[in-house]
C-alpha atoms as a PDB file:
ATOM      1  CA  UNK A   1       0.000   0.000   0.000  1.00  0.00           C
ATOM      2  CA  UNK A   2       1.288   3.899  -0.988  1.00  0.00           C
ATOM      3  CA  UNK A   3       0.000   5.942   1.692  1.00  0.00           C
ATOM      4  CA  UNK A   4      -0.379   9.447   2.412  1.00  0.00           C
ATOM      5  CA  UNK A   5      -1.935  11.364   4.763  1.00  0.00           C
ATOM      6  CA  UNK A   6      -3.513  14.942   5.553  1.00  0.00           C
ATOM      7  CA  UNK A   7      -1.656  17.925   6.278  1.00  0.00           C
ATOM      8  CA  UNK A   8       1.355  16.635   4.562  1.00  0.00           C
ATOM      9  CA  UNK A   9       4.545  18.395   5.074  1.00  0.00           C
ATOM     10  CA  UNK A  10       6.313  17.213   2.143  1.00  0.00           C
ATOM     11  CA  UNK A  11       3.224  18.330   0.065  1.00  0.00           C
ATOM     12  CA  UNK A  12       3.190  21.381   1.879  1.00  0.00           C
ATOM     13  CA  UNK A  13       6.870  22.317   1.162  1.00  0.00           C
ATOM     14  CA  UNK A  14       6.623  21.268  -2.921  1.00  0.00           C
ATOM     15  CA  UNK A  15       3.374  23.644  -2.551  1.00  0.00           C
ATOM     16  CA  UNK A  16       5.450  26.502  -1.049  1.00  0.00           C
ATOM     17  CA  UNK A  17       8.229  25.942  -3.091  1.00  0.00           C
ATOM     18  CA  UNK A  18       6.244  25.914  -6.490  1.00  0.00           C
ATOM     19  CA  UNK A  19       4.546  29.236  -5.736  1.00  0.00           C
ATOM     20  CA  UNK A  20       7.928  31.176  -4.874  1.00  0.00           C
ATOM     21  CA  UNK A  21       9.197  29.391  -7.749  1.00  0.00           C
ATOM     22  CA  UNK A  22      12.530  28.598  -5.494  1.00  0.00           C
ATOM     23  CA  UNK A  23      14.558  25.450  -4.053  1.00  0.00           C
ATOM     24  CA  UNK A  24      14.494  24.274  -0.627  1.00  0.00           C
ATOM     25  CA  UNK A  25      17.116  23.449   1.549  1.00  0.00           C
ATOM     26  CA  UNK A  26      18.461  20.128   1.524  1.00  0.00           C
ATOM     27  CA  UNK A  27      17.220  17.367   1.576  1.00  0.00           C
ATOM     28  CA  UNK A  28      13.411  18.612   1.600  1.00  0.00           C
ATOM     29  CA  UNK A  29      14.296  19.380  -2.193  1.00  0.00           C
ATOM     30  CA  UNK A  30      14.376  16.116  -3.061  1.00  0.00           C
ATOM     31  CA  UNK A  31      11.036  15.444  -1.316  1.00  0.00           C
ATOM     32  CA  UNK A  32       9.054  18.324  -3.151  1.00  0.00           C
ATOM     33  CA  UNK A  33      10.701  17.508  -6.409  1.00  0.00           C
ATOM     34  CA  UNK A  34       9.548  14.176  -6.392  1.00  0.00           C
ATOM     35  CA  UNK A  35       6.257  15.204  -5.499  1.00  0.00           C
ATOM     36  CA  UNK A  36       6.292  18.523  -7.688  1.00  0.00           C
ATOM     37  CA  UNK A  37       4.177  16.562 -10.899  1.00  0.00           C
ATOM     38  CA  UNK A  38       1.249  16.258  -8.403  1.00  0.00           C
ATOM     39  CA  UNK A  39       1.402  19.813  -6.946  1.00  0.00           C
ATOM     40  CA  UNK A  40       1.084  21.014 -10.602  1.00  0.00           C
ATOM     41  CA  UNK A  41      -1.467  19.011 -11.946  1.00  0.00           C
ATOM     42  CA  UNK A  42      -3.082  20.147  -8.330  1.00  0.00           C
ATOM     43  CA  UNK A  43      -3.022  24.100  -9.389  1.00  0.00           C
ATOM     44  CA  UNK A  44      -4.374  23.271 -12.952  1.00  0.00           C
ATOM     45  CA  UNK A  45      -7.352  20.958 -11.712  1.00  0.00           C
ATOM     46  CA  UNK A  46      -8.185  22.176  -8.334  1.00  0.00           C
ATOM     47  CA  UNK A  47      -6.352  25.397  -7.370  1.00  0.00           C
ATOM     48  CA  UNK A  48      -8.839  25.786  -4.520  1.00  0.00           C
ATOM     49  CA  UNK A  49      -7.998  22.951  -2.677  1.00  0.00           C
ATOM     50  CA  UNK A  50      -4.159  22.298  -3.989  1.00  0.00           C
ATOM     51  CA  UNK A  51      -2.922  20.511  -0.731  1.00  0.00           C
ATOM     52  CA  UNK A  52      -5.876  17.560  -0.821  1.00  0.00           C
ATOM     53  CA  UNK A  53      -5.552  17.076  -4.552  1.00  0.00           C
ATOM     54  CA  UNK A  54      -1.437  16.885  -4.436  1.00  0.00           C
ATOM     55  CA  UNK A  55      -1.798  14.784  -1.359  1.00  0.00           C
ATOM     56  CA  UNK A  56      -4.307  11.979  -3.155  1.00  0.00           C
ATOM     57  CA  UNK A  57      -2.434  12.640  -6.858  1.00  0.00           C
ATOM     58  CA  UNK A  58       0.810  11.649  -5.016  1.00  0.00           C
ATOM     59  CA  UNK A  59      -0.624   8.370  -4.122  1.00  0.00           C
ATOM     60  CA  UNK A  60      -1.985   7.578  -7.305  1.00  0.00           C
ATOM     61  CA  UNK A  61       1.105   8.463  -9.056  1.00  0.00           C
ATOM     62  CA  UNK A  62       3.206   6.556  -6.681  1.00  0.00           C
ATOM     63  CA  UNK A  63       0.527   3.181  -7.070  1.00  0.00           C
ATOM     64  CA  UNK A  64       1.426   3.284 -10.667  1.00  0.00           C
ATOM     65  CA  UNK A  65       5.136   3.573 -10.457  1.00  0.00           C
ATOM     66  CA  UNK A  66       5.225   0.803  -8.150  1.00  0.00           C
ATOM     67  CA  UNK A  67       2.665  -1.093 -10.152  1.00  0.00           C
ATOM     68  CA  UNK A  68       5.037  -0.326 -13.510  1.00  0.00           C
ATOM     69  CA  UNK A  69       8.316  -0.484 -11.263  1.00  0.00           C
ATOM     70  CA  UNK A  70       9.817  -3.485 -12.246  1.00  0.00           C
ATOM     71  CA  UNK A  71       8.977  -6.590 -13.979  1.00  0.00           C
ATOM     72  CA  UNK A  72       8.815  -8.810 -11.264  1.00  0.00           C
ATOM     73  CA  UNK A  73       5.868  -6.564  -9.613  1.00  0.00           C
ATOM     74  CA  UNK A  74       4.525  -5.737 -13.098  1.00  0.00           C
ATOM     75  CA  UNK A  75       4.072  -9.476 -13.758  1.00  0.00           C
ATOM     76  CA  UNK A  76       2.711 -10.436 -10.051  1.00  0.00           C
ATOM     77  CA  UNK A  77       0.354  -7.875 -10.405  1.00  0.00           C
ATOM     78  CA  UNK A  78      -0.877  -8.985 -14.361  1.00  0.00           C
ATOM     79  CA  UNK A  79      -0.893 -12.436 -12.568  1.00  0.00           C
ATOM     80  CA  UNK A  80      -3.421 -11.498 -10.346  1.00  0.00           C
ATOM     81  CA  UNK A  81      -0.765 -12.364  -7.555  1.00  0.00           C
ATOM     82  CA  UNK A  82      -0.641  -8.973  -6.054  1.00  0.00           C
ATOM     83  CA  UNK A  83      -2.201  -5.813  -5.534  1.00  0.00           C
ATOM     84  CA  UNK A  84      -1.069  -2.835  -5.142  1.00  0.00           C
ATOM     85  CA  UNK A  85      -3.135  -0.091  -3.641  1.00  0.00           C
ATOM     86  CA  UNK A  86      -3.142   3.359  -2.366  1.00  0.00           C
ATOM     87  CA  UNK A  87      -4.630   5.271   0.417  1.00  0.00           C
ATOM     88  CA  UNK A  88      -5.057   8.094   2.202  1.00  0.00           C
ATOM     89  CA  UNK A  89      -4.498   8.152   6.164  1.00  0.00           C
ATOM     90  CA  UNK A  90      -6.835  11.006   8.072  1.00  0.00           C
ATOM     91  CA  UNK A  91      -4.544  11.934  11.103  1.00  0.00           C
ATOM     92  CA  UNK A  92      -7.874  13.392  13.026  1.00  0.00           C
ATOM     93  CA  UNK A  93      -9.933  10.242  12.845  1.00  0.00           C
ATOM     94  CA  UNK A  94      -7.139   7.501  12.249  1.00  0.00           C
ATOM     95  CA  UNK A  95      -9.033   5.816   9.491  1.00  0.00           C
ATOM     96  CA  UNK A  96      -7.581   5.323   6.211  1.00  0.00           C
ATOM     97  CA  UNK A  97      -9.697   6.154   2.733  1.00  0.00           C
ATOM     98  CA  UNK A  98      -9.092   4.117   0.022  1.00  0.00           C
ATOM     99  CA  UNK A  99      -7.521   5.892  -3.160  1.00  0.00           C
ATOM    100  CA  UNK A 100      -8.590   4.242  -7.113  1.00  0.00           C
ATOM    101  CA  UNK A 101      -5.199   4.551  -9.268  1.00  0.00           C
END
């Protein structure tokens, strides 16, 4: 399972640094690069709630990497052998919302 949660951080930083159009320090960069394609497919689709729609993109795009990864998950996962899901974990309640990819 990918899994992300509200109030993300790492989303939160990519966010920040996408609008100031600027790096972060160390190794936050790396984080908020990674997770950049989500934060700007956030601002084009829902630019009124940016954070959420990163947060659950993220997952989804990180389900299909994983799913695509390597040929030995690829296969497993043609095979019906494995699955490979995402979600998204609500820090307030505890409960974690499942996530189509």
């Amino acid at each position: 399972m990918v899994l992300g949660h509200n109030n993300c951080g790492a989303v939160g930083a990519a966010i920040k640094a996408m609008e100031k159009h600027e790096d972060l320090p160390g190794h936050i960069q790396i984080l908020a690069s990674a997770i950049s394609p989500a934060v700007k497919e956030a601002f084009e689709k829902d630019p009124k709630s940016v954070a959420e729609y990163a947060t659950r993109q993220n997952v989804r795009n990180n389900v299909i990497k994983l799913r695509e990864g390597t040929s030995l998950i690829s296969q497993r996962v043609a095979d019906n052998q494995l699955k490979v899901v995402g979600g998204l974990y609500n820090l307030k309640t505890g409960r974690v919302e499942l996530i189509d990819a």
